[in-house]
C-alpha atoms as a PDB file:
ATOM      1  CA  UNK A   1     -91.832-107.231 -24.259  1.00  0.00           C
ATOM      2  CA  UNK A   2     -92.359-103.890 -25.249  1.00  0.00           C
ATOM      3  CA  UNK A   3     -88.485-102.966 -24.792  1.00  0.00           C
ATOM      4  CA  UNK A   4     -87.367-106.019 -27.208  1.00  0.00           C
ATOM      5  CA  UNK A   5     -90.036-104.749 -29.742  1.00  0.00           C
ATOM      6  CA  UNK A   6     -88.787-100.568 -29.677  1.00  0.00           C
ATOM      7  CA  UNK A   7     -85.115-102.375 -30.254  1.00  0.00           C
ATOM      8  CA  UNK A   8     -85.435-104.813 -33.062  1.00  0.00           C
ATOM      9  CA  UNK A   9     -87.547-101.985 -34.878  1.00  0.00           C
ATOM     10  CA  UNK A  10     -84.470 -99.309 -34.144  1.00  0.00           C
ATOM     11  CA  UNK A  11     -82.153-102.147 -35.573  1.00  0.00           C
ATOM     12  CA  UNK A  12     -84.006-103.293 -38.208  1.00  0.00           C
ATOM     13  CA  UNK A  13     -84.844 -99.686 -39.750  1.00  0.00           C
ATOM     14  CA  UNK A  14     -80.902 -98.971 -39.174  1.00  0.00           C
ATOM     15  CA  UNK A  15     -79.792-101.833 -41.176  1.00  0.00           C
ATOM     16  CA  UNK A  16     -82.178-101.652 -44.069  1.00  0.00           C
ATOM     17  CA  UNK A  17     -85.111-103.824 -42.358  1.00  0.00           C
ATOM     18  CA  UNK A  18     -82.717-106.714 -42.247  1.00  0.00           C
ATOM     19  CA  UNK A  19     -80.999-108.294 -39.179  1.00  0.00           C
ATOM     20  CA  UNK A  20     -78.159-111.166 -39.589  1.00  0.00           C
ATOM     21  CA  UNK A  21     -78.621-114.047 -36.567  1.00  0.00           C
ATOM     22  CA  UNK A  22     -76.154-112.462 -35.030  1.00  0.00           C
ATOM     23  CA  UNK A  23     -77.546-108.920 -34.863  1.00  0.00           C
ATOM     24  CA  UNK A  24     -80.888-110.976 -33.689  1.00  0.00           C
ATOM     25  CA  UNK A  25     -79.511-112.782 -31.409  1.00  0.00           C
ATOM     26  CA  UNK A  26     -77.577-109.985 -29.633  1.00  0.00           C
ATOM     27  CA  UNK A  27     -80.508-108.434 -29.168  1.00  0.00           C
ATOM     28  CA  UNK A  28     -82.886-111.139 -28.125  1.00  0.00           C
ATOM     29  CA  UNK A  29     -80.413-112.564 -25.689  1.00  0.00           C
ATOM     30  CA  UNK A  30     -80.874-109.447 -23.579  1.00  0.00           C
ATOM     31  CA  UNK A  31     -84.438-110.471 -23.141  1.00  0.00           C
ATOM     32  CA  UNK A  32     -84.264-114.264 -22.739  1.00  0.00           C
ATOM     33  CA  UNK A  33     -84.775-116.032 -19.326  1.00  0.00           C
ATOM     34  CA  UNK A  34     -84.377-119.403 -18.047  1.00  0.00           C
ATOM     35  CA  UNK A  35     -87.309-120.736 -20.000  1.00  0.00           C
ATOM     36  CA  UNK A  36     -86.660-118.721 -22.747  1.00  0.00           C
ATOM     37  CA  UNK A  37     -84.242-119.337 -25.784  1.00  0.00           C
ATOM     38  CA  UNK A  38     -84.140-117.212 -28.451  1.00  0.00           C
ATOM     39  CA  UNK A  39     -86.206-119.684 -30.812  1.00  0.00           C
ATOM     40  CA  UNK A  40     -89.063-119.468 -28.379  1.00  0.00           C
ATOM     41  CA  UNK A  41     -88.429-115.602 -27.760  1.00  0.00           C
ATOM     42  CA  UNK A  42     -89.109-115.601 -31.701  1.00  0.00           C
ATOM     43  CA  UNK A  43     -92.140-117.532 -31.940  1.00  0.00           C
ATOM     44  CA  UNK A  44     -93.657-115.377 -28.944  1.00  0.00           C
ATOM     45  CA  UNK A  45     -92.701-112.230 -31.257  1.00  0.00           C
ATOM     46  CA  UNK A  46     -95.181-113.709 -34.056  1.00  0.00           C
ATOM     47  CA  UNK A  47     -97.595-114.425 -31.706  1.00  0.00           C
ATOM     48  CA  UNK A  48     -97.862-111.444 -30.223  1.00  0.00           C
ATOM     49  CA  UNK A  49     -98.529-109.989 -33.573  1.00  0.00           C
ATOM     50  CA  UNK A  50     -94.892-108.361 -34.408  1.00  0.00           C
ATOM     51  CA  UNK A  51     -94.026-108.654 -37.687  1.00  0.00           C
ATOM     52  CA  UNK A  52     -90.587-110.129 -37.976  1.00  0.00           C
ATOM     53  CA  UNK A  53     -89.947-113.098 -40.766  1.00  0.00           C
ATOM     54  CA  UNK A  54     -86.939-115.659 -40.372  1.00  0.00           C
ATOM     55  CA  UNK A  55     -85.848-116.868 -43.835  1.00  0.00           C
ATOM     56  CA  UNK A  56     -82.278-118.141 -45.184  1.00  0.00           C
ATOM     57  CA  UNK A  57     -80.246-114.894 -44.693  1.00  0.00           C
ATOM     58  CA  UNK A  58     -81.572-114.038 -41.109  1.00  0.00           C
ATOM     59  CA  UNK A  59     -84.755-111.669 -39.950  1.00  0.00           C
ATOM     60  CA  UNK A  60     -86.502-109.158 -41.721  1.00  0.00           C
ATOM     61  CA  UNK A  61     -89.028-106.680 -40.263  1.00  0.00           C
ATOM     62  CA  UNK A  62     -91.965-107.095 -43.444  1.00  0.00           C
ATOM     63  CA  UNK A  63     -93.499-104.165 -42.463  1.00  0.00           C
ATOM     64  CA  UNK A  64     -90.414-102.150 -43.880  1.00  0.00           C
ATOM     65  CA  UNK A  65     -90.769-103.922 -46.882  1.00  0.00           C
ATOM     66  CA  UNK A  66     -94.706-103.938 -47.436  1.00  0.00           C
ATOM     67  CA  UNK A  67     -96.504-101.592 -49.867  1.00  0.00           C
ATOM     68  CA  UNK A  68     -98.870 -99.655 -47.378  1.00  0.00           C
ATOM     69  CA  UNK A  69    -101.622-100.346 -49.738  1.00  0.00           C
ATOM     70  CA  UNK A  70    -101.299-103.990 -49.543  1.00  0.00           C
ATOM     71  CA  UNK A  71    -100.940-103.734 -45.706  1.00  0.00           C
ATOM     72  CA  UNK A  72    -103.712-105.607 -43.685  1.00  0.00           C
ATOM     73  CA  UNK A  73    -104.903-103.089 -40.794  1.00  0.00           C
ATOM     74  CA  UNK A  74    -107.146-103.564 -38.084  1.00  0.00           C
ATOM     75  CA  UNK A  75    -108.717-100.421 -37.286  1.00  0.00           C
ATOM     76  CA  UNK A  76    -110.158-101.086 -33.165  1.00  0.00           C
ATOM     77  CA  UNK A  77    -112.095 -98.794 -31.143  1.00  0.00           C
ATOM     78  CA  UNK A  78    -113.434-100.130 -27.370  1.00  0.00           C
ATOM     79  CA  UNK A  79    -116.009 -98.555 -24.909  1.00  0.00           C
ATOM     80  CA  UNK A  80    -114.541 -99.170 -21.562  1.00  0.00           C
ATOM     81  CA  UNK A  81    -116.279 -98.778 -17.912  1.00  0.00           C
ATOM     82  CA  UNK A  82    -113.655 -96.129 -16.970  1.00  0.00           C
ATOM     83  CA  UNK A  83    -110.112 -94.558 -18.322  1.00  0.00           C
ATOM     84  CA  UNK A  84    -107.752 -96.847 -16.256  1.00  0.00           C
ATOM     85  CA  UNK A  85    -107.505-100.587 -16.981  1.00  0.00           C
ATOM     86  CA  UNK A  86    -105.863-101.575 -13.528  1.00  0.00           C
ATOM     87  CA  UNK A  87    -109.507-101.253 -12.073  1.00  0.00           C
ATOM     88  CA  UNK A  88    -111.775-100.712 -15.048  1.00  0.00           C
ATOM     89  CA  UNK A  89    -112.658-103.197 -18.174  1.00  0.00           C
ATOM     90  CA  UNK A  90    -113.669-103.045 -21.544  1.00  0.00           C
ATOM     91  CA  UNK A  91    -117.447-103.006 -22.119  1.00  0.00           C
ATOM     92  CA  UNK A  92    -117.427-103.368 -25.946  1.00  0.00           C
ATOM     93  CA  UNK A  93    -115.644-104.102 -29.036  1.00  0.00           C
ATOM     94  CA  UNK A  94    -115.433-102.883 -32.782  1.00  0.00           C
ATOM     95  CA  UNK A  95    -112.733-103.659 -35.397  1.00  0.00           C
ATOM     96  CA  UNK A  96    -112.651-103.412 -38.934  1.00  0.00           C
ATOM     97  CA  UNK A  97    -109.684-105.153 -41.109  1.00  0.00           C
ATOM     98  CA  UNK A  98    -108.974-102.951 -44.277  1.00  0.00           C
ATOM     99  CA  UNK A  99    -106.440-104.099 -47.129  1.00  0.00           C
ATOM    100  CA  UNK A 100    -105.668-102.831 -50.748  1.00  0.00           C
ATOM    101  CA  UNK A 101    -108.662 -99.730 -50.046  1.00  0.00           C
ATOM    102  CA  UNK A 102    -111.278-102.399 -48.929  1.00  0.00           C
ATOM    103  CA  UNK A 103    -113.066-103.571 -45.841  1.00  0.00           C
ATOM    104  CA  UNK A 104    -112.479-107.755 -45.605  1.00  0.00           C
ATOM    105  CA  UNK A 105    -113.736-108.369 -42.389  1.00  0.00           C
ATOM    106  CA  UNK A 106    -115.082-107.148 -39.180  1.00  0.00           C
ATOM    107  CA  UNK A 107    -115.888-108.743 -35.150  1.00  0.00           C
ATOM    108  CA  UNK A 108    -117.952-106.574 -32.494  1.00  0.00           C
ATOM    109  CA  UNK A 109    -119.224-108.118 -29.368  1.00  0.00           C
ATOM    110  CA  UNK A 110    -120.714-106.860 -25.803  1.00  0.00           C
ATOM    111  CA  UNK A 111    -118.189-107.765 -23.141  1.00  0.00           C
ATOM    112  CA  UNK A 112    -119.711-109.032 -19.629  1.00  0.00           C
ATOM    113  CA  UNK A 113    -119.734-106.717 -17.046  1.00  0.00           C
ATOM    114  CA  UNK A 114    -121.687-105.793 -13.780  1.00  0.00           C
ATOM    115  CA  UNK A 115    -120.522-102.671 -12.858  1.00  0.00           C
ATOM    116  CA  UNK A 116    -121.923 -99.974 -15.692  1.00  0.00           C
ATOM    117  CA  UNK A 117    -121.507 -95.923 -14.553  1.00  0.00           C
ATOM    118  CA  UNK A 118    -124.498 -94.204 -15.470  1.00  0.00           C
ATOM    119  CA  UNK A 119    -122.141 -91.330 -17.334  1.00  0.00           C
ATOM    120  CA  UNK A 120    -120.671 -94.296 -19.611  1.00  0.00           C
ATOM    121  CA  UNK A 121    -124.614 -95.457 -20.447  1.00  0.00           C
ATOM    122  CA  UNK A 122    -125.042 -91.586 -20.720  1.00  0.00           C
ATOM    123  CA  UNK A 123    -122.092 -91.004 -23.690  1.00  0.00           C
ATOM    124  CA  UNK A 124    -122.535 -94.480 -25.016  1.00  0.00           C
ATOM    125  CA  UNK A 125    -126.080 -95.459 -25.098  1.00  0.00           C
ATOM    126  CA  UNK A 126    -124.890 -99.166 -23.592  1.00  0.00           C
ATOM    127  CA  UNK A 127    -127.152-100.061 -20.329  1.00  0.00           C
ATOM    128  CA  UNK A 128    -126.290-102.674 -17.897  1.00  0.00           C
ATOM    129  CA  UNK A 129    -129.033-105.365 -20.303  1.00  0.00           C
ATOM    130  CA  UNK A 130    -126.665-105.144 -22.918  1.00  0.00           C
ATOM    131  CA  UNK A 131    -124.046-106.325 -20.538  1.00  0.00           C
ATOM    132  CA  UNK A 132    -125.492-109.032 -18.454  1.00  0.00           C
ATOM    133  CA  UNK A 133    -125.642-112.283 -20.648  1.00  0.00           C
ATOM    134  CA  UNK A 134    -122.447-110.892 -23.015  1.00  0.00           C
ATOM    135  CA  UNK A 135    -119.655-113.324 -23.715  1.00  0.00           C
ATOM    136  CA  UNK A 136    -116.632-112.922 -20.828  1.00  0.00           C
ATOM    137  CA  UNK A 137    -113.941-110.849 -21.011  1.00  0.00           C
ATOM    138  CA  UNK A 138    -111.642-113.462 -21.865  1.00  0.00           C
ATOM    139  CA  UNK A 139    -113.823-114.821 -24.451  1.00  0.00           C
ATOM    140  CA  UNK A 140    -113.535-111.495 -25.946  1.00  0.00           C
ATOM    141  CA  UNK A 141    -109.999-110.690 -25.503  1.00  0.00           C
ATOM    142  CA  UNK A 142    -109.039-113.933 -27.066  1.00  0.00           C
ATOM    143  CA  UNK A 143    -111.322-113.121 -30.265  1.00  0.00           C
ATOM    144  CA  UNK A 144    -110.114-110.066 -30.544  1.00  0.00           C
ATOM    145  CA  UNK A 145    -106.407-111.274 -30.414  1.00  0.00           C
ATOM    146  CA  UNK A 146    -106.886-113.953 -33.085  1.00  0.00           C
ATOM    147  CA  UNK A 147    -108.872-111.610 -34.864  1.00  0.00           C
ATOM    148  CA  UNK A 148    -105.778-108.808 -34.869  1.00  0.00           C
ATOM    149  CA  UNK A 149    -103.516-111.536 -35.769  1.00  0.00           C
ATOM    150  CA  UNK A 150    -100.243-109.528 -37.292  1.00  0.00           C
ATOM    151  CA  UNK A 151    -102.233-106.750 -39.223  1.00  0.00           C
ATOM    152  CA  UNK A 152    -100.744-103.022 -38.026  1.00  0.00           C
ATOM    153  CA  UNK A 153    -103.290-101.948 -35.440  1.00  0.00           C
ATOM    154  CA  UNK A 154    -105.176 -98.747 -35.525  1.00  0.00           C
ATOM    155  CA  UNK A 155    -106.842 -96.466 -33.572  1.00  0.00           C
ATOM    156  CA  UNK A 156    -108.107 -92.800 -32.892  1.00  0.00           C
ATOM    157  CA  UNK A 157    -106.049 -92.113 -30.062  1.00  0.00           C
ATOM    158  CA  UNK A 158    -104.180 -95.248 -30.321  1.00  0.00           C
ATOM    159  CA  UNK A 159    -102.439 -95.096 -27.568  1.00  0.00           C
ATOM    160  CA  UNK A 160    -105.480 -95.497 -25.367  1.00  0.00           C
ATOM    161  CA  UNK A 161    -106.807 -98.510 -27.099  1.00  0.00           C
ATOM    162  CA  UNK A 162    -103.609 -99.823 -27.045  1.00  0.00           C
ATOM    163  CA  UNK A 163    -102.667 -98.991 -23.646  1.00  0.00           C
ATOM    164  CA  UNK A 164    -105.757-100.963 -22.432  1.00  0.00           C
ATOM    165  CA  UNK A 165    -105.855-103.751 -24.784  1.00  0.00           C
ATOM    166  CA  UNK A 166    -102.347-104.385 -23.767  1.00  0.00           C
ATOM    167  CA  UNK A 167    -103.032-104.109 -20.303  1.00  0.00           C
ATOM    168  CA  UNK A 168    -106.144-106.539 -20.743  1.00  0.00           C
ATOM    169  CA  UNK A 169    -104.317-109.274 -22.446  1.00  0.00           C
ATOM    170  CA  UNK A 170    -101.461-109.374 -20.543  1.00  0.00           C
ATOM    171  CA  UNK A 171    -104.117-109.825 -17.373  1.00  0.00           C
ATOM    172  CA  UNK A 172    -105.545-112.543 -19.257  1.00  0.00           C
ATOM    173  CA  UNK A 173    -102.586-114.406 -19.888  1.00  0.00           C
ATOM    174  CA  UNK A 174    -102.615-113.552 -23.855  1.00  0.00           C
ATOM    175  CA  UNK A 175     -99.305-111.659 -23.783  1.00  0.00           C
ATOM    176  CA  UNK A 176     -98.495-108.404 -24.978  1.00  0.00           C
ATOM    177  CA  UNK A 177     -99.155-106.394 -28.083  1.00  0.00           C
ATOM    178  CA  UNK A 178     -96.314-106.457 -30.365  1.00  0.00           C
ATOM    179  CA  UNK A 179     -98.277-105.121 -33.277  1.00  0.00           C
ATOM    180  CA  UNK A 180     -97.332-101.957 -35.126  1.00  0.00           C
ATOM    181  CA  UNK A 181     -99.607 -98.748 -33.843  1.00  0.00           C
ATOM    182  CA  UNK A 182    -100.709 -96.656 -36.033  1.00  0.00           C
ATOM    183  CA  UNK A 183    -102.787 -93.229 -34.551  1.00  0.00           C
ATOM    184  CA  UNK A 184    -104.980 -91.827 -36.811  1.00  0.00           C
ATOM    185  CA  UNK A 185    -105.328 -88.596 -35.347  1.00  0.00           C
ATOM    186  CA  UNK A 186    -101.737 -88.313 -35.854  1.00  0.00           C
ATOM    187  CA  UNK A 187    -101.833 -89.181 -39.553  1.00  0.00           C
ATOM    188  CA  UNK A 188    -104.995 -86.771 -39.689  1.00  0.00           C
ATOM    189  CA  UNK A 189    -103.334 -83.996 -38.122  1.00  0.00           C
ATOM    190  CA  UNK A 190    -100.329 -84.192 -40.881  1.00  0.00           C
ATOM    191  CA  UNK A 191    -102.673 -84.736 -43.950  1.00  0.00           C
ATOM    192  CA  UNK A 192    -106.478 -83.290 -42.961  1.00  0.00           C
ATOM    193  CA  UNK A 193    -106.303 -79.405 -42.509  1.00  0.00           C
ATOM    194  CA  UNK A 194    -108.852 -79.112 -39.735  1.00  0.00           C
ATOM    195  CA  UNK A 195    -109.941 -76.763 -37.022  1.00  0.00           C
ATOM    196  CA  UNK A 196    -110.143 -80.408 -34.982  1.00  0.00           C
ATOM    197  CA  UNK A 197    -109.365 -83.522 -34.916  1.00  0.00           C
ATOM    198  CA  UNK A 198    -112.134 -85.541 -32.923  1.00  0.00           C
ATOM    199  CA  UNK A 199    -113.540 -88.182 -34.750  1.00  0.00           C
ATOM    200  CA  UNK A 200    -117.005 -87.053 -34.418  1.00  0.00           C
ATOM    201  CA  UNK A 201    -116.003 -83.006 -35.497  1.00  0.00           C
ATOM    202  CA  UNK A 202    -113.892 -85.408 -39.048  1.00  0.00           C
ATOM    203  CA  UNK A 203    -117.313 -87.443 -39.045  1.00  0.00           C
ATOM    204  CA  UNK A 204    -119.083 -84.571 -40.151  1.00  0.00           C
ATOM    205  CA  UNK A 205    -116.006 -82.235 -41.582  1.00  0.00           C
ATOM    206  CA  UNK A 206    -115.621 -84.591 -44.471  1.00  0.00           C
ATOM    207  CA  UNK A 207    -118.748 -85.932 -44.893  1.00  0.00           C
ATOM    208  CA  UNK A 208    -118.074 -89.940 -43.530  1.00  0.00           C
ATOM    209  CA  UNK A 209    -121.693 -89.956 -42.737  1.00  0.00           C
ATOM    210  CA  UNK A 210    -121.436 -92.242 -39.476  1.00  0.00           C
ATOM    211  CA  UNK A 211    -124.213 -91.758 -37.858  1.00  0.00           C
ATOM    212  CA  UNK A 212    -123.957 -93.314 -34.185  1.00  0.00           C
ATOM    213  CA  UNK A 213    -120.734 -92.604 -32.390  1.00  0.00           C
ATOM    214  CA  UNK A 214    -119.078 -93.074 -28.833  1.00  0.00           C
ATOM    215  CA  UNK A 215    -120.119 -96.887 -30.040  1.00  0.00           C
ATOM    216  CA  UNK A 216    -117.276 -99.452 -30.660  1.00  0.00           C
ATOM    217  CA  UNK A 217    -118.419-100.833 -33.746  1.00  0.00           C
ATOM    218  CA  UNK A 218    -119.424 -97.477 -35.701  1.00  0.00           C
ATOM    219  CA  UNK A 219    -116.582 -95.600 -33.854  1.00  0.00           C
ATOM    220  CA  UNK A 220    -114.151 -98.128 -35.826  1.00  0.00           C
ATOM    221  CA  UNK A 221    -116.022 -98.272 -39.215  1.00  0.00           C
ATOM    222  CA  UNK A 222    -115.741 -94.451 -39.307  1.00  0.00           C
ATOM    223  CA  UNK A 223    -111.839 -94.077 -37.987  1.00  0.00           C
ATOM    224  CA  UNK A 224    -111.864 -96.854 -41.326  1.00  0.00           C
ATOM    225  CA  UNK A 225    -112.823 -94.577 -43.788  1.00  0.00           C
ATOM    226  CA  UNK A 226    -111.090 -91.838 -42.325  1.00  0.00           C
ATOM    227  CA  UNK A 227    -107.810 -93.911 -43.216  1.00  0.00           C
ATOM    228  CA  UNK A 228    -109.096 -93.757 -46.544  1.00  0.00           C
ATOM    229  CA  UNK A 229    -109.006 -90.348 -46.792  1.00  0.00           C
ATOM    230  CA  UNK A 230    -106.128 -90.302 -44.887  1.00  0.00           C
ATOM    231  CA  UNK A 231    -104.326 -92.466 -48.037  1.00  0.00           C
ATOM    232  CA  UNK A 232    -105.191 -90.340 -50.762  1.00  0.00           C
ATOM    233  CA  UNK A 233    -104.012 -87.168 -48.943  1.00  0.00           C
ATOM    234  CA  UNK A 234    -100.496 -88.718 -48.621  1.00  0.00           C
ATOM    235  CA  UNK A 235     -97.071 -87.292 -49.867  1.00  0.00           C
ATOM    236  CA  UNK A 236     -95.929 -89.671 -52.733  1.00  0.00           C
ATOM    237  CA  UNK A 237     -92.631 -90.292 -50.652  1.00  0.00           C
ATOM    238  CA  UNK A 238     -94.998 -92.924 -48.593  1.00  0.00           C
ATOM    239  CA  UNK A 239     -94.685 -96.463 -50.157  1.00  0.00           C
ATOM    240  CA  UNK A 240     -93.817 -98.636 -47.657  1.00  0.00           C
ATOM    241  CA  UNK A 241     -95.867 -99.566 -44.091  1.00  0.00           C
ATOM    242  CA  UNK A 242     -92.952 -98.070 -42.664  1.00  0.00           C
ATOM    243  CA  UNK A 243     -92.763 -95.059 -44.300  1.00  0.00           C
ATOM    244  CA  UNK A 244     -96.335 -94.688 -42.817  1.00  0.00           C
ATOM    245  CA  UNK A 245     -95.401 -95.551 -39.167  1.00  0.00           C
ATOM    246  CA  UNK A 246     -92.512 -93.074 -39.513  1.00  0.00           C
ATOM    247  CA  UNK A 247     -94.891 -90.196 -41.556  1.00  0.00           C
ATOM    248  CA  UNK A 248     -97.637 -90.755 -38.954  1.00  0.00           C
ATOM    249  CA  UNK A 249     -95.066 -90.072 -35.828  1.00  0.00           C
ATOM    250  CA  UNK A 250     -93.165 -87.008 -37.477  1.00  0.00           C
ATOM    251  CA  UNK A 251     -92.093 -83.472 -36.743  1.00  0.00           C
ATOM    252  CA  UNK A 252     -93.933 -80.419 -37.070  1.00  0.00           C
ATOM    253  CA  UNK A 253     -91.195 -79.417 -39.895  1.00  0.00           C
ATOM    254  CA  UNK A 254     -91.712 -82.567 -41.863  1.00  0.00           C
ATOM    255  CA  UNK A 255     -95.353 -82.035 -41.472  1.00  0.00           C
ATOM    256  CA  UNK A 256     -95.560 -78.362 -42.883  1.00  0.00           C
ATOM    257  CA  UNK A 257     -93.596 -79.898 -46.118  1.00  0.00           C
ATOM    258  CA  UNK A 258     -96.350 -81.924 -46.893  1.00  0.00           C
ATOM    259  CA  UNK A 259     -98.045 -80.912 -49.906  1.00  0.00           C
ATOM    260  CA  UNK A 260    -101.045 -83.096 -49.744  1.00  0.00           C
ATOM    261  CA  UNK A 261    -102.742 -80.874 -47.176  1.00  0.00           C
ATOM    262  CA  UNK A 262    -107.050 -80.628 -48.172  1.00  0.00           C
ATOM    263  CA  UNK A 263    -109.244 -78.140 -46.611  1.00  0.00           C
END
């Protein structure tokens, strides 16, 4: 799924965040299979989170049109049993849904798990009690995926959550990720000037005041209102979720012409 989501994005941000039927269906139809039609290719989009809208002229991609303000985002971080998700598992959760500057919800859990490293206890502070009676990974997972519903997802290091999370649903039989990702290191390093850009070194650099971290929960509650910072550091040309995708992704020129820089 990941290939149908990079194309409709390239097409919609070519043709002005719109697509005719046509367009979509030229494009879907690559992806389709026997059980698959293009209507039910569309309804998997949704579910998986991407944010594409049928109405009476065709498809439009709403992030391109959406006021980054108004945005719902769903800042995630997990503590995992090891870096690689074909043979380790998530051991806990934390995500935080901002919108319009304002925290509106939240879900942390535990994940169930028998196998604990005594360097992940070590970093983390987790021990194999806090494990035992948890709910079950798929429990989880599936909270966690209604939870994200179509809000842009976030991360420090997103590609890492993502990665996994992706990895983990799609083992679970929840499908893929077709959220938008959003990396706030990336928008850090292009609107923060810092010597670093770890989130516990921006913890204390500007003052968040998190106190725990390496723990899921405070971990995403302080990547949270680092995206607030993040916002009010932003060149004026952002107004649109897209815009921010494309800021948060851009060259080094681009970056040096930002004029929003604090130290």
């Amino acid at each position: 799924m990941q290939k149908v989501y990079e194309e409709l994005t390239s097409a919609f941000r070519r043709n002005q965040g719109r697509l005719s039927p046509a367009s979509y269906e030229r494009i879907v139809t690559k992806y389709t299979t026997l059980f698959e039609d293009s209507e039910t290719l569309f309804l998997l989009l949704q579910a998986s989170g991407y944010p594409i809208v049928e109405d009476e002229n065709g498809f439009y991609l709403e992030t391109y049109f959406k006021p980054y303000d108004e945005q719902r985002y769903c800042v995630i971080d997990i503590e995992t049993n090891g870096s690689k998700p074909e043979s380790a598992q998530v051991i806990e959760v934390g995500a935080v849904m901002v919108q319009n500057g304002e925290i509106i919800d939240h879900y942390e859990s535990f994940v169930e798990c028998t196998f604990l490293p005594e360097y992940i206890s070590k970093i983390t502070g987790i021990v194999p009690e806090d494990l035992i009676d948890a709910p079950s990974r798929l429990t989880v997972l599936s909270q966690l995926r209604l939870f994200l519903d179509d809000a842009v997802f976030v991360a420090h290091n997103a590609n890492f959550d993502y990665g996994f999370l992706n990895h983990s649903f799609d083992r679970f039989g929840l499908g893929s990720i077709g959220n938008q990702k959003l990396c706030s290191i990336d928008l850090a390093r292009r609107t923060i000037e810092s010597e670093r850009y770890g989130l516990a070194h921006l913890n204390e650099f500007l003052e968040i005041g998190t106190p725990v971290h390496h723990r899921a929960y405070s971990d995403a509650l302080t990547t949270a209102k680092l995206l607030a910072i993040i916002f009010k550091n932003l060149p004026e040309s952002i107004k649109t979720t897209d815009d921010l995708l494309r800021f948060s992704i851009s060259s080094r020129k681009e970056r040096t012409q930002n004029k929003a820089l604090i130290s």
